[in-house]
C-alpha atoms as a PDB file:
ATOM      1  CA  UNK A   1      -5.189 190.886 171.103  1.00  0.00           C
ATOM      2  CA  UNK A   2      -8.398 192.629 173.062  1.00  0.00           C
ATOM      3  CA  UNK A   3      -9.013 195.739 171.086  1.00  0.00           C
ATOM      4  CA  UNK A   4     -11.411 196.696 173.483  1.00  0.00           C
ATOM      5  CA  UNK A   5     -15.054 196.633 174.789  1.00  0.00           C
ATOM      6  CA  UNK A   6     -17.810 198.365 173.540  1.00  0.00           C
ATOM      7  CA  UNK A   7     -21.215 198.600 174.423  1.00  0.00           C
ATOM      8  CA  UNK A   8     -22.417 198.103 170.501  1.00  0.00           C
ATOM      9  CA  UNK A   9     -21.106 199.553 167.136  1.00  0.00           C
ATOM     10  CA  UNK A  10     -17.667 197.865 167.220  1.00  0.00           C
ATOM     11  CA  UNK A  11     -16.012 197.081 163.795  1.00  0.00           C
ATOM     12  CA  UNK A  12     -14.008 194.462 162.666  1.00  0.00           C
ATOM     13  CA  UNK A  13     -11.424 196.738 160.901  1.00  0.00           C
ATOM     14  CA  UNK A  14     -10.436 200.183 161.860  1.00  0.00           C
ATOM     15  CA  UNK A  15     -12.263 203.678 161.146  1.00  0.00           C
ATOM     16  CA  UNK A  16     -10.541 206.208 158.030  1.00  0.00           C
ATOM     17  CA  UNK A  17      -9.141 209.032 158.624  1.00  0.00           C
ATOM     18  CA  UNK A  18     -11.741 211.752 158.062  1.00  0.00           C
ATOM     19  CA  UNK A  19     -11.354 213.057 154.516  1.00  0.00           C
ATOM     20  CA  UNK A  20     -11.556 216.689 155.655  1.00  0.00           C
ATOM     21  CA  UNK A  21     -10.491 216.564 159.544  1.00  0.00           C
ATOM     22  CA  UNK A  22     -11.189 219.234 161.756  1.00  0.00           C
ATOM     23  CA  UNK A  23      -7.694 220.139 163.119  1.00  0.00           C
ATOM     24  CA  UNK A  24      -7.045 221.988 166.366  1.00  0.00           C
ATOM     25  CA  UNK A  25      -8.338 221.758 169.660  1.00  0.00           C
ATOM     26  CA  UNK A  26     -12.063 220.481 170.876  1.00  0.00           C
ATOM     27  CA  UNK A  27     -14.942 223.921 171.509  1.00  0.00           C
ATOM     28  CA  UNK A  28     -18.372 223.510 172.639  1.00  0.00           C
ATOM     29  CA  UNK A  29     -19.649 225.539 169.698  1.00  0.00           C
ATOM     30  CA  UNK A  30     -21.622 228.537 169.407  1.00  0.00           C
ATOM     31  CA  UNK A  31     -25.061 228.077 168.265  1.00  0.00           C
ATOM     32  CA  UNK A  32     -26.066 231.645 167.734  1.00  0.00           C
ATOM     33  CA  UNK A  33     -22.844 231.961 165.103  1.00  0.00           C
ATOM     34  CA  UNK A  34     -23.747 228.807 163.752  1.00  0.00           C
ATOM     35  CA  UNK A  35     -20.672 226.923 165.057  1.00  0.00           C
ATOM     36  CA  UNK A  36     -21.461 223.089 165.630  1.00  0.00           C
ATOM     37  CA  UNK A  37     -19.495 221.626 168.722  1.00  0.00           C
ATOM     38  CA  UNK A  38     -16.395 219.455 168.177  1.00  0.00           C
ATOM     39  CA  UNK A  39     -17.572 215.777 167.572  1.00  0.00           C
ATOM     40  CA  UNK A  40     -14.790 213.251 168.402  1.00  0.00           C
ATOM     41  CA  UNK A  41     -15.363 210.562 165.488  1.00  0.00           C
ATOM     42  CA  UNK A  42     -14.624 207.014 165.754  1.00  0.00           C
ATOM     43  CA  UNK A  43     -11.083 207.501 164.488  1.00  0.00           C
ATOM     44  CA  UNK A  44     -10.177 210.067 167.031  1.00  0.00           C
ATOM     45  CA  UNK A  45     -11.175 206.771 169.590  1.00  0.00           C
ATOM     46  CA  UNK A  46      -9.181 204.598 167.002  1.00  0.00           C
ATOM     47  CA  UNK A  47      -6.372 206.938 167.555  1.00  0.00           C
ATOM     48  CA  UNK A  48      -6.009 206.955 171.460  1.00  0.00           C
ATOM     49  CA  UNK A  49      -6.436 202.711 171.321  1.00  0.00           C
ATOM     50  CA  UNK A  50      -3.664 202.500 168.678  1.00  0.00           C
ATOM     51  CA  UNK A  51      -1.840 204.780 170.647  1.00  0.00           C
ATOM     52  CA  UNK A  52      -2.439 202.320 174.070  1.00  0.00           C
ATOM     53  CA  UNK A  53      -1.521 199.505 172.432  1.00  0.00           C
ATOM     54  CA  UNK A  54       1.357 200.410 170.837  1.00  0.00           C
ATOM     55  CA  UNK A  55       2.783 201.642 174.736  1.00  0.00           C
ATOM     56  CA  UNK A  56       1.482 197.990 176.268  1.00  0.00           C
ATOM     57  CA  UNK A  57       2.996 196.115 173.279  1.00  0.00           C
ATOM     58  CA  UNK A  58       6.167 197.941 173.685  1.00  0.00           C
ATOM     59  CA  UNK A  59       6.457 195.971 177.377  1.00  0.00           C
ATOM     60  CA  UNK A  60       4.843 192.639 176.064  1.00  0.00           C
ATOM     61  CA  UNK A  61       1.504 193.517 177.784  1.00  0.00           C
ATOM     62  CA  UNK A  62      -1.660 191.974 176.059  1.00  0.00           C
ATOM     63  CA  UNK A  63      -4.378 194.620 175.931  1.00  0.00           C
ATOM     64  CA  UNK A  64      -6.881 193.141 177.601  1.00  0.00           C
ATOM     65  CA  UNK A  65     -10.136 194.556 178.534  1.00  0.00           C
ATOM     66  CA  UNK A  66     -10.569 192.772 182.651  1.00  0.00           C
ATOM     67  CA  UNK A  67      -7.498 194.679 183.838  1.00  0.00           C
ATOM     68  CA  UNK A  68      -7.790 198.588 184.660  1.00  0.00           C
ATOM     69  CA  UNK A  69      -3.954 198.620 185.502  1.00  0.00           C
ATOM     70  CA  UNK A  70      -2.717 198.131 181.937  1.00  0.00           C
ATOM     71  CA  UNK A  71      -1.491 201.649 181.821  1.00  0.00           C
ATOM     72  CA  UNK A  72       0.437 202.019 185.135  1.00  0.00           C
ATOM     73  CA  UNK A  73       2.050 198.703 184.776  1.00  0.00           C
ATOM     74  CA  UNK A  74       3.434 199.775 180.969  1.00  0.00           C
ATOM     75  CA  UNK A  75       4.904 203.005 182.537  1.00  0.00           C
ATOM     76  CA  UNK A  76       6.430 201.309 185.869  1.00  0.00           C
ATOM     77  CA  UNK A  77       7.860 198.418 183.203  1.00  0.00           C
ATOM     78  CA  UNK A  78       9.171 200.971 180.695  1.00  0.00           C
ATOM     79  CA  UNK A  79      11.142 202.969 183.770  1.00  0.00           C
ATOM     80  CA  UNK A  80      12.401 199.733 185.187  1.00  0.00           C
ATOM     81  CA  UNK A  81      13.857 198.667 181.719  1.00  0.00           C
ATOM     82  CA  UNK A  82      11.088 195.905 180.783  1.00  0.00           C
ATOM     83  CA  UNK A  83      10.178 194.616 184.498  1.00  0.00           C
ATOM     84  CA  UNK A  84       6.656 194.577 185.772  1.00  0.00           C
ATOM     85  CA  UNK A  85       6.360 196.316 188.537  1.00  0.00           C
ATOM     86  CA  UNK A  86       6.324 193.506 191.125  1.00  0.00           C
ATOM     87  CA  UNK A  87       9.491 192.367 189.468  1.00  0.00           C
ATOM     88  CA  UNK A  88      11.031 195.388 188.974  1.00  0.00           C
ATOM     89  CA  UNK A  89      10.788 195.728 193.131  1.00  0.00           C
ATOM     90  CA  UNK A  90      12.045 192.721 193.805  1.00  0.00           C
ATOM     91  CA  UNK A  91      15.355 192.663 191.474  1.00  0.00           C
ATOM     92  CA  UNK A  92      16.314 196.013 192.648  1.00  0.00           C
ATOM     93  CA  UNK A  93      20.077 196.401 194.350  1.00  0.00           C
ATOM     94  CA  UNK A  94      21.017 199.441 196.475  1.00  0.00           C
ATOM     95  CA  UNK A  95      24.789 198.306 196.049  1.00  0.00           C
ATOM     96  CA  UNK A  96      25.260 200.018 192.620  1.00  0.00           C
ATOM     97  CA  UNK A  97      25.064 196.584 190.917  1.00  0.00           C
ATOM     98  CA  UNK A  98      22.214 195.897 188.441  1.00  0.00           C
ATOM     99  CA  UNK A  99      20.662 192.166 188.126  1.00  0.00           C
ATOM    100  CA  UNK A 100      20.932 190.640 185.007  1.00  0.00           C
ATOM    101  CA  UNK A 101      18.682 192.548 182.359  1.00  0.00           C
ATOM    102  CA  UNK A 102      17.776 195.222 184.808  1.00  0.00           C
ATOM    103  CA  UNK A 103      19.410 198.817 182.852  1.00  0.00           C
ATOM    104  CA  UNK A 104      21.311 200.744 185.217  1.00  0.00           C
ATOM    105  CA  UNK A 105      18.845 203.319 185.283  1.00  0.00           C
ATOM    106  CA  UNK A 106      16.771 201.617 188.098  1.00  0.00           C
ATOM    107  CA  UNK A 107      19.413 201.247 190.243  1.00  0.00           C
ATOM    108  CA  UNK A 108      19.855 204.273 193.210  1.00  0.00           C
ATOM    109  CA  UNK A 109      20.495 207.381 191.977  1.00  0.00           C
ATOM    110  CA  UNK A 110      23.084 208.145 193.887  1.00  0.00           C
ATOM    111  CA  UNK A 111      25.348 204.994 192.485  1.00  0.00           C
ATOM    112  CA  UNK A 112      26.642 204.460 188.953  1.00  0.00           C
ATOM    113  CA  UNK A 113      26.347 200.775 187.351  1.00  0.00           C
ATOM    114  CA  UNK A 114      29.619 199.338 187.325  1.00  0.00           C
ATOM    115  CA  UNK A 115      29.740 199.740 183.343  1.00  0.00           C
ATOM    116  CA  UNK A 116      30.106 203.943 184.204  1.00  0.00           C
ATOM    117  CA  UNK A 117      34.046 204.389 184.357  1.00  0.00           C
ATOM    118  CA  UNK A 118      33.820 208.088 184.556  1.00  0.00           C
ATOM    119  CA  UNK A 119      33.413 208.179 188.349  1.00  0.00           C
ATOM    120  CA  UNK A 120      34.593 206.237 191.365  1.00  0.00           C
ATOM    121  CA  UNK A 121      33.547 202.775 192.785  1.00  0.00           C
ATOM    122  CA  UNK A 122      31.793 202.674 196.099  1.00  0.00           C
ATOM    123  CA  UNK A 123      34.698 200.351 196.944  1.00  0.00           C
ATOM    124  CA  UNK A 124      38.230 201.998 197.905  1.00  0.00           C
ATOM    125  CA  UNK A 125      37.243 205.259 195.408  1.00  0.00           C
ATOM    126  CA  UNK A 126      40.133 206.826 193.504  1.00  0.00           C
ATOM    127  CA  UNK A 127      39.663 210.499 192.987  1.00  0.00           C
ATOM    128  CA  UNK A 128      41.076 212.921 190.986  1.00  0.00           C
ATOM    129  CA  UNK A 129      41.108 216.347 190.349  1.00  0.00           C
ATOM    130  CA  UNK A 130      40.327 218.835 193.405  1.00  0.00           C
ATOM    131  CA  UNK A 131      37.819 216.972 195.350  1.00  0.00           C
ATOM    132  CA  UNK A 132      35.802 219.454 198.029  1.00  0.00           C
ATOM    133  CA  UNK A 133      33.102 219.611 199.970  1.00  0.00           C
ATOM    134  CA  UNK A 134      30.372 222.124 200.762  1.00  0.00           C
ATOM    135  CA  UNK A 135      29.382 224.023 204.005  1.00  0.00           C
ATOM    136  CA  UNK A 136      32.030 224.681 207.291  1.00  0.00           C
ATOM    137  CA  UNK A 137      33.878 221.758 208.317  1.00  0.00           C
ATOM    138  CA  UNK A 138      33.335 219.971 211.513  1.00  0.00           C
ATOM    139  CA  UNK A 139      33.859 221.391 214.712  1.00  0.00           C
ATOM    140  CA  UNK A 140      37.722 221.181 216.241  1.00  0.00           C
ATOM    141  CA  UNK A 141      37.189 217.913 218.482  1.00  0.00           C
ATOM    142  CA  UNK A 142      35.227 216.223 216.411  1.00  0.00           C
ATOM    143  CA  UNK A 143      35.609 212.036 216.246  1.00  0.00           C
ATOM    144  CA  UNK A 144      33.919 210.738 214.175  1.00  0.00           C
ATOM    145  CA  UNK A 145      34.323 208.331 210.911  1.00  0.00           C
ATOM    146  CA  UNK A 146      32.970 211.200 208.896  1.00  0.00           C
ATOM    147  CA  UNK A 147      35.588 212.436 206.310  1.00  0.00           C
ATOM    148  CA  UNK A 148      38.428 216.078 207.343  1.00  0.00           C
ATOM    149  CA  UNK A 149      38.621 218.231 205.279  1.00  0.00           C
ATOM    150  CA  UNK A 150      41.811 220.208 204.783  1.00  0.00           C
ATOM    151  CA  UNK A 151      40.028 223.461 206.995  1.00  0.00           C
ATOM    152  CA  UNK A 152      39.519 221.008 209.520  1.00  0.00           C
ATOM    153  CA  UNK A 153      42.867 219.549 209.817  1.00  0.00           C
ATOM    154  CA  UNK A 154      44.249 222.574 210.002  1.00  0.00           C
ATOM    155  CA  UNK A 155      42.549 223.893 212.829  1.00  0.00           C
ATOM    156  CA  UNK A 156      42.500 220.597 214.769  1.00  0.00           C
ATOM    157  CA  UNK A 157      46.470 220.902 214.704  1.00  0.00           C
ATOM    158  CA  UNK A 158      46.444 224.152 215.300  1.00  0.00           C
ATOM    159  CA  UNK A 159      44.477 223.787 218.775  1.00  0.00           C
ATOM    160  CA  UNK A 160      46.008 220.483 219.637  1.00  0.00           C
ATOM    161  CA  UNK A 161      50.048 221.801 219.089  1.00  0.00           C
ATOM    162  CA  UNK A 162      49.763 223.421 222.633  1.00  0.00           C
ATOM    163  CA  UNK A 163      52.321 225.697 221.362  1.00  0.00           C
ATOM    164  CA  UNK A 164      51.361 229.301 219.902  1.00  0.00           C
ATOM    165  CA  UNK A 165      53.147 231.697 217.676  1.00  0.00           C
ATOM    166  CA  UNK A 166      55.743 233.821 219.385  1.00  0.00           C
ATOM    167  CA  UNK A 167      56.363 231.192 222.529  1.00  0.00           C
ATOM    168  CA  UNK A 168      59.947 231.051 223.154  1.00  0.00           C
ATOM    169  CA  UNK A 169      62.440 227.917 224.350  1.00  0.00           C
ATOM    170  CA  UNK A 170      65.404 226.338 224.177  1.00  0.00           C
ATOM    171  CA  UNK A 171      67.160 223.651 222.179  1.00  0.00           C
ATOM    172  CA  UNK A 172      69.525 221.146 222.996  1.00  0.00           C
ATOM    173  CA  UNK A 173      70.603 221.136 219.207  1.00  0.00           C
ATOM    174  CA  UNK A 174      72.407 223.397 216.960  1.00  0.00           C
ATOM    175  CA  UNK A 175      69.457 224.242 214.762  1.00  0.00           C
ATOM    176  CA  UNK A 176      66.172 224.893 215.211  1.00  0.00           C
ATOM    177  CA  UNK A 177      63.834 221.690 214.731  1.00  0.00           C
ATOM    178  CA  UNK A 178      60.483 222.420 212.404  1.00  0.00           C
ATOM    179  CA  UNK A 179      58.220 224.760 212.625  1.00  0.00           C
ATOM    180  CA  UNK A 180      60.605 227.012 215.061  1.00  0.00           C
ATOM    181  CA  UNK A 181      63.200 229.936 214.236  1.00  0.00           C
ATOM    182  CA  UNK A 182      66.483 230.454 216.041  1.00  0.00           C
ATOM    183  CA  UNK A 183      66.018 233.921 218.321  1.00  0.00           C
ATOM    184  CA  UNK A 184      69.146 235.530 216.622  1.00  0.00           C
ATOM    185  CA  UNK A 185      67.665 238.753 215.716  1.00  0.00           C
ATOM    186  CA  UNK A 186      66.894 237.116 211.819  1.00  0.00           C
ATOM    187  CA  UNK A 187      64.910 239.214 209.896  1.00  0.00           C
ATOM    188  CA  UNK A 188      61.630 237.407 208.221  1.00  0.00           C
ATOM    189  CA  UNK A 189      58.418 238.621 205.619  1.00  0.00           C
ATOM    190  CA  UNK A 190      55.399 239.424 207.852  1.00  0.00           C
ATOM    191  CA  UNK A 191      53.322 237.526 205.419  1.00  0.00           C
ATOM    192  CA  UNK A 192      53.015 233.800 204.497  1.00  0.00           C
ATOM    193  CA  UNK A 193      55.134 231.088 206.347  1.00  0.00           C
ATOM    194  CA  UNK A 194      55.659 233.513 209.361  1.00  0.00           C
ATOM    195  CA  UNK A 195      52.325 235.494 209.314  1.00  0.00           C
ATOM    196  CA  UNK A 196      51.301 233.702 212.981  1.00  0.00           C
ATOM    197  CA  UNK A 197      54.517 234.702 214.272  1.00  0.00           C
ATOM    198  CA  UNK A 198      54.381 238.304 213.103  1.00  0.00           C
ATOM    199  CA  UNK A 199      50.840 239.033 214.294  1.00  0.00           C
ATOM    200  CA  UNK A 200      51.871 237.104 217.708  1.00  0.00           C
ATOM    201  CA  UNK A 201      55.345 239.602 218.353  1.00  0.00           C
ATOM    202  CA  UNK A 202      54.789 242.966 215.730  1.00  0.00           C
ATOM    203  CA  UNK A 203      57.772 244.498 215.386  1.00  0.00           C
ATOM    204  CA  UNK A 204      58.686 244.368 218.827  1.00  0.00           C
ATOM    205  CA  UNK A 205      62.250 243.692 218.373  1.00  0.00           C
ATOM    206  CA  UNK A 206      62.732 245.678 215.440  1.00  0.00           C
ATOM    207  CA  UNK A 207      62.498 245.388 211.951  1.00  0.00           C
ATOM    208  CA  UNK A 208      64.464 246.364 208.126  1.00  0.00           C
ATOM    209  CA  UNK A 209      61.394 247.449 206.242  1.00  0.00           C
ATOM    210  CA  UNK A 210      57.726 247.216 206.113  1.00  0.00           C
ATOM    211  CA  UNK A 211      57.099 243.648 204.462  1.00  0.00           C
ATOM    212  CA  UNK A 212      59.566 242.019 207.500  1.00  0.00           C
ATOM    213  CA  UNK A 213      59.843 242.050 211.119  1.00  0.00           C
ATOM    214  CA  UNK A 214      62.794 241.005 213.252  1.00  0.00           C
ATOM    215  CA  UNK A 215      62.475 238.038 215.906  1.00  0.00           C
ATOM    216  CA  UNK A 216      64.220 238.655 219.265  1.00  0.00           C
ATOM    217  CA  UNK A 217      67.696 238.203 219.377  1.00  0.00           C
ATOM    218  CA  UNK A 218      68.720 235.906 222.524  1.00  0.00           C
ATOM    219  CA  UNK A 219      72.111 235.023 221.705  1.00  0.00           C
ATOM    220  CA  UNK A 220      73.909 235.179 225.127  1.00  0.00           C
ATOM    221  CA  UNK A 221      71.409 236.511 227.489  1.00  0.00           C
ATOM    222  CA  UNK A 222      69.091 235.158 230.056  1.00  0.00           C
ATOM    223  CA  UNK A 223      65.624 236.244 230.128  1.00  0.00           C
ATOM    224  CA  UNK A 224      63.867 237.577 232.999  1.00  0.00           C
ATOM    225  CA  UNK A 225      59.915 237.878 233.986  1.00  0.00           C
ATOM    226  CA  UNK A 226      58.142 240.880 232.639  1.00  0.00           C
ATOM    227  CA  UNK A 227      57.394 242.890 235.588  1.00  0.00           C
ATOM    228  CA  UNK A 228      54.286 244.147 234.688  1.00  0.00           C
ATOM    229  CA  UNK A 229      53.359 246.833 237.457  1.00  0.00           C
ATOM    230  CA  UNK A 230      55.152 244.641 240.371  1.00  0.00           C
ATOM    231  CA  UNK A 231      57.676 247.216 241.263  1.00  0.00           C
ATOM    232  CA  UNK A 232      60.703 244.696 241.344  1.00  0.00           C
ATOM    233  CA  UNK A 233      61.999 245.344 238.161  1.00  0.00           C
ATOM    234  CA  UNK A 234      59.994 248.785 237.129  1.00  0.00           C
ATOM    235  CA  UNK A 235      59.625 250.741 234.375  1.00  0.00           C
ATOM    236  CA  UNK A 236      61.000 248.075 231.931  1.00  0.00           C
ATOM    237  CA  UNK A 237      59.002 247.401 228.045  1.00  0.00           C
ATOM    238  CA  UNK A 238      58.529 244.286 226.753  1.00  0.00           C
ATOM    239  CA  UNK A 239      61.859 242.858 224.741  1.00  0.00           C
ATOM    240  CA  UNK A 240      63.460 245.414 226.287  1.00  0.00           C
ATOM    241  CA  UNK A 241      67.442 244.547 227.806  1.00  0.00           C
ATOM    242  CA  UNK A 242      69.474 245.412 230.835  1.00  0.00           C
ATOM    243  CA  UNK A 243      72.862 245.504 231.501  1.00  0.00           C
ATOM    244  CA  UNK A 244      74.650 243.368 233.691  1.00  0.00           C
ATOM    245  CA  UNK A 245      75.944 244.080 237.310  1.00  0.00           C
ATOM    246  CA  UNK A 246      79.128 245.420 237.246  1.00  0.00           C
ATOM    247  CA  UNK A 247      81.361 244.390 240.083  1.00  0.00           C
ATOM    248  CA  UNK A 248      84.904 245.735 240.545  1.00  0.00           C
ATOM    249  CA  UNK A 249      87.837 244.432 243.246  1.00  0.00           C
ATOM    250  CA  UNK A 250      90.389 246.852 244.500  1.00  0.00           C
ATOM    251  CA  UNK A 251      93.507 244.938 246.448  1.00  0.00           C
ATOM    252  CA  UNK A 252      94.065 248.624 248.487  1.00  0.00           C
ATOM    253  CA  UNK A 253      97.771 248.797 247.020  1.00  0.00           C
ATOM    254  CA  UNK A 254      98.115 244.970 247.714  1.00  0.00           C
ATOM    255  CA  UNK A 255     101.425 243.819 246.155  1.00  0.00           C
ATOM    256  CA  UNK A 256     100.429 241.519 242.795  1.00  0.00           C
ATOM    257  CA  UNK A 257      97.466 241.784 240.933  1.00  0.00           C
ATOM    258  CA  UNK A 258      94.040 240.848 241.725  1.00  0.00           C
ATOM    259  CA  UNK A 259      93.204 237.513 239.379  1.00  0.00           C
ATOM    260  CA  UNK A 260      95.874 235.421 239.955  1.00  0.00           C
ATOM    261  CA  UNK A 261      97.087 231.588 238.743  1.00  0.00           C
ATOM    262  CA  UNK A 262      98.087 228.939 241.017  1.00  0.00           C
ATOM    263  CA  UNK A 263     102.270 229.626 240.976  1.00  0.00           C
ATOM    264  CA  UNK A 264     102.992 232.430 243.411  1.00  0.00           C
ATOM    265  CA  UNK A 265     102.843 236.002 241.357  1.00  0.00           C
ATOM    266  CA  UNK A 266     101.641 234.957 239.047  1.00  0.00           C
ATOM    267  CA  UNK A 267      98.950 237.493 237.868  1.00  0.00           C
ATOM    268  CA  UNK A 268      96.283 237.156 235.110  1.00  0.00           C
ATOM    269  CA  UNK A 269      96.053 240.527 233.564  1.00  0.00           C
ATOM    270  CA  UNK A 270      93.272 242.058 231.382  1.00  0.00           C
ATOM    271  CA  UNK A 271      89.927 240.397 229.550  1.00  0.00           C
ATOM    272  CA  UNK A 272      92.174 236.521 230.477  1.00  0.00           C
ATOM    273  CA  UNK A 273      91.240 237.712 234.426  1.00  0.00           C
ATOM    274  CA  UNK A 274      87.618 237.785 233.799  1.00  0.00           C
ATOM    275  CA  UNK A 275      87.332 234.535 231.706  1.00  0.00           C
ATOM    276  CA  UNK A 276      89.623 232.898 234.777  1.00  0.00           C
ATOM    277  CA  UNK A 277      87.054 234.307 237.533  1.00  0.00           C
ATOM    278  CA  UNK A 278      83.750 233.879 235.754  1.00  0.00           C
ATOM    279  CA  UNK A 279      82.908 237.504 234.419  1.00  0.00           C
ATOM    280  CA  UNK A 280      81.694 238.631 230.836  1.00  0.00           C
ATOM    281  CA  UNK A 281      83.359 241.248 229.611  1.00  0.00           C
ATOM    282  CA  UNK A 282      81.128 244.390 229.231  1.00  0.00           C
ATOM    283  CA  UNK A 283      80.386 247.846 227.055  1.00  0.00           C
ATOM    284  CA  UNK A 284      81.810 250.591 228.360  1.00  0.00           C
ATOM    285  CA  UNK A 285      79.224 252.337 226.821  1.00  0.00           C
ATOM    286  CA  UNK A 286      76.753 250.505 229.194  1.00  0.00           C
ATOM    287  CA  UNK A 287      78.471 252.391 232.113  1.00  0.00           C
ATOM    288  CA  UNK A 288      78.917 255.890 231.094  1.00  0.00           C
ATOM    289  CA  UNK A 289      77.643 257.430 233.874  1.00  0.00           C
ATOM    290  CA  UNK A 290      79.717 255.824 236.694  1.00  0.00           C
ATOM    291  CA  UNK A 291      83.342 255.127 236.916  1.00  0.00           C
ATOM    292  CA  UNK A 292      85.646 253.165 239.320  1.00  0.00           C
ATOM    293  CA  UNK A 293      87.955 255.040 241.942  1.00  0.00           C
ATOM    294  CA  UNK A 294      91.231 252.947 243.175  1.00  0.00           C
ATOM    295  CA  UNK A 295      90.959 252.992 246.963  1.00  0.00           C
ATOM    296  CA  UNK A 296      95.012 253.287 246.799  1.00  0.00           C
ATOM    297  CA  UNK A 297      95.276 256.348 245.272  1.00  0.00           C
ATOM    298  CA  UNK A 298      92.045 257.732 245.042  1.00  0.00           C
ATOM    299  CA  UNK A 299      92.346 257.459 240.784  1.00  0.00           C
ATOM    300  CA  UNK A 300      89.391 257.057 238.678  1.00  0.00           C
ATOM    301  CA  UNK A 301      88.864 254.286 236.006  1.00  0.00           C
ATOM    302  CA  UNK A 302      88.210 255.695 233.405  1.00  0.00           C
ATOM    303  CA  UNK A 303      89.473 253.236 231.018  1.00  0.00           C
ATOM    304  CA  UNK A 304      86.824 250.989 231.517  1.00  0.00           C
ATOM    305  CA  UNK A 305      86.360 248.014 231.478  1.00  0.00           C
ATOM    306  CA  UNK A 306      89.474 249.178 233.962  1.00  0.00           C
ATOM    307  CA  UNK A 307      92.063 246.226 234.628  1.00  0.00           C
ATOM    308  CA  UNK A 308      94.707 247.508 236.508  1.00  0.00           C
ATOM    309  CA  UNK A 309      97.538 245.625 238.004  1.00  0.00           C
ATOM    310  CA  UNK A 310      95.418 245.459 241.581  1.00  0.00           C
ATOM    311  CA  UNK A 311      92.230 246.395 239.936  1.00  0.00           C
ATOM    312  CA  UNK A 312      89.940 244.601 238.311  1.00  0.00           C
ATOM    313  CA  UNK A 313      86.174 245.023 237.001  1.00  0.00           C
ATOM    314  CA  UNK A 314      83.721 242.717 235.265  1.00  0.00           C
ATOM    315  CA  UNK A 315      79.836 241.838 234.714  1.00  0.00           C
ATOM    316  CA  UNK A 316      78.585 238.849 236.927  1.00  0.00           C
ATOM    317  CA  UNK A 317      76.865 236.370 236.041  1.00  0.00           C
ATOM    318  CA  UNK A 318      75.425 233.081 237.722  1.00  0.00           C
ATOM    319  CA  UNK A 319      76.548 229.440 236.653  1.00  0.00           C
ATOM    320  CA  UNK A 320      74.991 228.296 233.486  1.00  0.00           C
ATOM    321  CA  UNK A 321      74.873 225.825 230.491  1.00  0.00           C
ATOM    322  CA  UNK A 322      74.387 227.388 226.983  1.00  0.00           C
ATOM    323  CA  UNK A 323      70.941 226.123 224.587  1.00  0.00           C
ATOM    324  CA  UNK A 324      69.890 227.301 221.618  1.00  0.00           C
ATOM    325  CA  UNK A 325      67.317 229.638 221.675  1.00  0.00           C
ATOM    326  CA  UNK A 326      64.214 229.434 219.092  1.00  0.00           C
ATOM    327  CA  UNK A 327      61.360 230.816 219.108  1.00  0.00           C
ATOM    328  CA  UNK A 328      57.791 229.119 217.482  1.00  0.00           C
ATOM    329  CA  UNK A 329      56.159 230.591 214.233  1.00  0.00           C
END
């Protein structure tokens, strides 16, 4: 072992310990108080090479007195678990596997040596727990293979559905399919599942109290274009209905009555006459401010909806197939 190089005054065996050692930290002095400065000592020397030797010995460095990188190379070996620093280079993996003898410490810090079960491989990961991720999630379109995050998903649906909250249809079957309501007039909470809907259609077509809203009630009626300041169909709000055309048929004192069946006088009398010809049957309350004279003898109608033996009324309406209507939320 090289205990080091000095120009003269080495000893063969190490320096006491100073009986009476000045403790505390090295001054210049002050001569005019009498103070001396500090004055190292051979031991204090003894002290930092014991101390040197001690960190190279520690790594299986020999002290030796022709290299001036003793120091650097002890540190470097003592992070990289006993490896001189060319070694420690070369037998490094950036795959979160250690080499033989290498301690996990000088592998990336950003991967765990295998021997760490507390968190997941690099290969197929299993989390657990609530895994999430910081900052705003990607924007809608993105394609990428960089991990979605639940915010993204969700808005990448949302723009790629083509279908918004409130849009009504119809259905070929006999309940709505997911994610739609059927337009019977239900009643629904503003909030949660239905929240889209409710801020898409208010409470438009009504509603029971003021944590639910109604949806539009279609059941039976066709729907016709908003007119919206055309002038066709003025004056009419949104949701709002509208009767049916009335139409009424008067024989003029004709002998039978005015829906017949095939055999010869053989009349169809009352609400049978306008399922036979194609009418709906209306409300008389619809129609309150008209009524229906009889040509013949100049009688009003009053009884609406008004069959009479040769007079007959009824709402028309044009050929059709019936769907259910839904409506999207």
């Amino acid at each position: 072992m090289d205990l080091g190089s000095f120009e003269q005054g080495a000893a063969a065996n190490p320096p006491p310990r100073p009986d009476a050692p000045s403790l505390g930290f090295p001054s210049g002095g002050d001569p005019l108080v009498g103070l001396a400065a500090t004055t190292p000592g051979a031991y204090w020397f003894y002290q930092l090479q014991a101390e040197l030797a001690a960190l190279f010995e520690s790594v299986n460095i020999l002290p030796s007195d022709l290299s001036l990188t003793q120091l650097h190379d002890a540190i470097v070996a003592l992070a990289g678990g006993g490896l001189s620093f060319e070694s420690l280079v070369s037998e490094l993996r950036m795959n979160g596997v250690a080499a033989l003898g290498v301690r996990s410490t000088v592998v990336r810090g950003d991967h765990v040596h295998p021997t760490d079960t507390t968190r997941a491989p690099l290969a197929s990961p299993t989390f657990t727990g609530v895994p999430a991720v910081s900052g705003s999630p990607p924007a809608t379109g993105t394609a990428t293979t960089q991990i979605a995050t639940t915010a993204f998903v969700t808005t990448a649906l949302a723009a790629t559905a083509g279908v918004p909250a409130g849009t009504v249809a119809h259905f070929a079957g006999s309940s709505a399919p997911a994610g739609w309501l059927a337009a019977n007039g239900q009643s629904v909470l503003r909030v949660g599942t239905y929240a889209a809907l409710f801020t898409a259609i208010g409470t438009t077509y009504g509603y029971v109290d003021s944590t639910h809203f109604n949806v539009p009630d279609l059941r039976g009626e066709f729907i016709r274009g908003l007119d919206g300041g055309r002038g066709i169909d003025a004056s009419r709000a949104l949701g709002s209905a509208q009767k049916g055309t009335l139409v009424a048929i008067d024989l003029n004192g004709g002998s039978g009555g005015v829906v017949q069946g095939l055999t010869v006088g053989a009349s169809i009398p009352g609400a049978a006459a306008q399922v036979a010809i194609g009418a709906d049957a209306y409300s008389t309350g619809g129609y309150s401010t008209v009524k229906i004279v009889s040509v013949s003898s100049i009688v009003a109608m009053t009884s609406l909806p008004g069959v009479e033996y040769a007079r007959w009324a009824g709402a028309a309406r044009p050929r059709n197939v019936a769907l259910l209507p839904i409506i999207k939320y």
